[in-house]
Protein backbone atom coordinates (compact mmCIF):
# COMPACT_ATOMS: atom_id res chain seq x y z
CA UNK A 1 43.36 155.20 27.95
CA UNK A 2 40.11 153.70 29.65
CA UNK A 3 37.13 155.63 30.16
CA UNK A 4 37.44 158.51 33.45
CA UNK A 5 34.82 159.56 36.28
CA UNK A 6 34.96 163.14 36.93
CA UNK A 7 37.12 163.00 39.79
CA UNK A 8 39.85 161.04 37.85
CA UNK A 9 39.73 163.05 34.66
CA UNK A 10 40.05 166.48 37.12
CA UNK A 11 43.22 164.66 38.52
CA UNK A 12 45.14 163.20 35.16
CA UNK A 13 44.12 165.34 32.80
CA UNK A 14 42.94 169.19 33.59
CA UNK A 15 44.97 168.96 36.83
CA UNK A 16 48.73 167.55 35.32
CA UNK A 17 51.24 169.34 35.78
CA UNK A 18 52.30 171.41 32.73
CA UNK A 19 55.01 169.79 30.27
CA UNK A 20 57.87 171.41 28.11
CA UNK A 21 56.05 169.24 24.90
CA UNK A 22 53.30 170.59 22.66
CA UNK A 23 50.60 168.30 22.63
CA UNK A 24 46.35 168.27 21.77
CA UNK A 25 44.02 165.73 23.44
CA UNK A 26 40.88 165.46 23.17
CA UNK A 27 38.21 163.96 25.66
CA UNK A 28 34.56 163.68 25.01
CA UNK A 29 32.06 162.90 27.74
CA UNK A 30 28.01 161.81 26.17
CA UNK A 31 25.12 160.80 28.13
CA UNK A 32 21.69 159.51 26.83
CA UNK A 33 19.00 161.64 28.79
CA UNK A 34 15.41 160.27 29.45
CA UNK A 35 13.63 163.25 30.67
CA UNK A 36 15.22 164.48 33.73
CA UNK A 37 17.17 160.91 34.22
CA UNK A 38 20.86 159.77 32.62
CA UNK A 39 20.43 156.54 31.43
CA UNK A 40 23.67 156.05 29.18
CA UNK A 41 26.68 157.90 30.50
CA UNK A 42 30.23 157.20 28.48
CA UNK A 43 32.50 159.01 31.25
CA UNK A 44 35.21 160.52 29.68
CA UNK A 45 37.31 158.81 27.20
CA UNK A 46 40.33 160.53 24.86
CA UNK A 47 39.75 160.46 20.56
CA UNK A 48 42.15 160.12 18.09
CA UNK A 49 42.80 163.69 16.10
CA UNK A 50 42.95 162.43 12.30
CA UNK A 51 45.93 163.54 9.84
CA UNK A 52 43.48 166.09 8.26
CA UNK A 53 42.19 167.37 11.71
CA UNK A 54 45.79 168.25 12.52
CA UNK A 55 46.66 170.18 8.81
CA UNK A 56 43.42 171.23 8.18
CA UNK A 57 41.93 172.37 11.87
CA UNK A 58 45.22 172.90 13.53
CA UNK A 59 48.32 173.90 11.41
CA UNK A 60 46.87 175.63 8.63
CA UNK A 61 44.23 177.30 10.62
CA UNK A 62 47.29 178.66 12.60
CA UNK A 63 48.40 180.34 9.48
CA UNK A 64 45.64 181.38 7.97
CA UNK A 65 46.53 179.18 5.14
CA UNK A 66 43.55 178.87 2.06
CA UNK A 67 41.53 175.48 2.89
CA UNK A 68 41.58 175.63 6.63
CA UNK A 69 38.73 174.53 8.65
CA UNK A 70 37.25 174.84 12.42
CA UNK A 71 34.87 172.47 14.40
CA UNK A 72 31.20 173.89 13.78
CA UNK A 73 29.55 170.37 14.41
CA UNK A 74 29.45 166.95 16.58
CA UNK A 75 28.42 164.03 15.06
CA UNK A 76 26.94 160.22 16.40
CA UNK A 77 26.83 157.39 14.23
CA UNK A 78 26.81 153.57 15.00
CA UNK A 79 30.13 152.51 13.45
CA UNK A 80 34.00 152.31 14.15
CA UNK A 81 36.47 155.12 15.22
CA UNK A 82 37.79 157.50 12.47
CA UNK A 83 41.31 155.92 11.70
CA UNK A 84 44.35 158.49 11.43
CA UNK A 85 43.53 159.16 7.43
CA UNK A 86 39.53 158.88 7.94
CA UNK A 87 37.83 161.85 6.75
CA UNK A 88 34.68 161.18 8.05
CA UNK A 89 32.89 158.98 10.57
CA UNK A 90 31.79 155.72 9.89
CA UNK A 91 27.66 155.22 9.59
CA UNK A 92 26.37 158.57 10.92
CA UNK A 93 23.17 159.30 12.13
CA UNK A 94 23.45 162.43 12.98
CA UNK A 95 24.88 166.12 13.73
CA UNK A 96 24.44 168.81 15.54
CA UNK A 97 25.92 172.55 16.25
CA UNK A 98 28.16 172.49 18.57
CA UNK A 99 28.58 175.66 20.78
CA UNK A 100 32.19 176.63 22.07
CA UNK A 101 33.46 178.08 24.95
CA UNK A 102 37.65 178.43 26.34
CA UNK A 103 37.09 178.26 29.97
CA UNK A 104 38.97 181.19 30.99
CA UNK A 105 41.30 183.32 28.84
CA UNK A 106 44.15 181.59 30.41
CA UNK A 107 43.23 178.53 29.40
CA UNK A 108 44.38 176.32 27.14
CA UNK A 109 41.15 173.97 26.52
CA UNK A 110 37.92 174.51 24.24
CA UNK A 111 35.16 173.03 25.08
CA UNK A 112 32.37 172.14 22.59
CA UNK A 113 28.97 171.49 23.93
CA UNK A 114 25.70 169.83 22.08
CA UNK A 115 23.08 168.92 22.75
CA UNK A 116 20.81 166.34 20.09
CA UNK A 117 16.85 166.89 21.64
CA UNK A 118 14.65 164.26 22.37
CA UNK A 119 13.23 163.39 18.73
CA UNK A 120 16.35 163.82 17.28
CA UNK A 121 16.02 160.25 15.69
CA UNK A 122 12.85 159.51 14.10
CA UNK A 123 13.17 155.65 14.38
CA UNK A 124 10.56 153.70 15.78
CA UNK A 125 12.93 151.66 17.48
CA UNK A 126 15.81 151.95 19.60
CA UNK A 127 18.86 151.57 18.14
CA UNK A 128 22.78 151.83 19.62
CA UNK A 129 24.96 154.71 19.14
CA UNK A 130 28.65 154.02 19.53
CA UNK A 131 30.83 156.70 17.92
CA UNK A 132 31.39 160.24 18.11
CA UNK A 133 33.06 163.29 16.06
CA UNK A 134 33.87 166.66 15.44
CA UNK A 135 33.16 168.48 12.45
CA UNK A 136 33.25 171.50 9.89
CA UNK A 137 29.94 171.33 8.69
CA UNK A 138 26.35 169.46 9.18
CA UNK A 139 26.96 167.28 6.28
CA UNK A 140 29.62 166.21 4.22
CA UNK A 141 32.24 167.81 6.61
CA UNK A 142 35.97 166.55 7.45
CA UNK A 143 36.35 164.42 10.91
CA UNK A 144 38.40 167.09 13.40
CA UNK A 145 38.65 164.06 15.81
CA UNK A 146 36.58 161.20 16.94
CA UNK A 147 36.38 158.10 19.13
CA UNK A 148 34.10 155.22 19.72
CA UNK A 149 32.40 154.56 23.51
CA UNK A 150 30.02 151.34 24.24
CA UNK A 151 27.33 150.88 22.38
CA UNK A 152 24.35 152.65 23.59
CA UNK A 153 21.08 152.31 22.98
CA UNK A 154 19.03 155.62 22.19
CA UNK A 155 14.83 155.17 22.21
CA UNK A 156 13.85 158.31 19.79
CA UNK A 157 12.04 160.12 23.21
CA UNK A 158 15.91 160.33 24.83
CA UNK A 159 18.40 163.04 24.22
CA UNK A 160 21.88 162.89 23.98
CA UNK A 161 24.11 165.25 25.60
CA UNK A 162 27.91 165.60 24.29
CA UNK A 163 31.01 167.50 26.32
CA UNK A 164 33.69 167.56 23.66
CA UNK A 165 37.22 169.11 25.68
CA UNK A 166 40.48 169.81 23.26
CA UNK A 167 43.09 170.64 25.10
CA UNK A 168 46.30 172.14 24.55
CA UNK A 169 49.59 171.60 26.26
């Protein structure tokens, strides 16, 4: 699936019509912030749930089984998408808390928001940013879900603002 504007993510995704199949997607949205100006902006684009983030996250958090886990964190890092058996995501730079919200009690998304300050990088240079995550802890977590966007580059006075939808059909 290519990347979405607003409009078109409203229209195919939040707006389908419902289906008789079970199904989680997930759709992340991140944009580099200069002060009060967007100056990287990744649309919306879906992520691959890994094999953990379905039995860990997902099937044993459903029943309360010993060893389950629930997104606490997003992550950035400058490498490749988490495959289906990654665990975590390739050559982080950095996490954050993410805060959750449903968006009604009828519905059936969650939406993590975070948001990584200007400063959050302490490099004197730029450098690019080009993957994405969800995660159970700050550090040495398991990968919920994750994608890769195009490389951005991220100046250590820019923040970086991340929409992270899961949704549930």
């Amino acid at each position: 699936m290519n990347r979405l504007s607003d409009a078109e993510y409203r229209e195919q995704v939040l707006d389908a019509p419902p289906s008789d199949k079970v199904g989680v997607r997930g759709f992340y949205r991140l944009q580099i912030v200069d002060g009060e100006n967007i100056v990287g902006d990744s649309y919306w684009n879906q992520n691959q749930v890994t094999n953990l983030g379905f039995n860990k996250f997902l099937v044993s958090a459903l029943g309360s089984i010993a060893g389950s886990l629930y997104v606490s964190h997003v992550g950035l890092g400058t490498g490749t998408q988490p495959g289906a058996a990654d665990t975590s995501l390739g050559s982080e730079v950095g996490t954050r808390q993410a805060v959750t919200a449903a968006t009604s009690s009828s519905s059936k998304t969650v939406r993590f928001t975070s948001t990584f300050a200007a400063g959050w990088h302490t490099s004197a240079s730029a450098f690019n940013i080009s993957s994405i995550g969800l995660f159970n802890s700050s550090s040495g977590g398991t990968v919920f879900a994750g994608n890769t966007y195009a490389s951005s580059s991220c100046a250590s006075n820019q923040a970086v603002n991340v929409t992270y939808d899961i949704i549930f059909s």
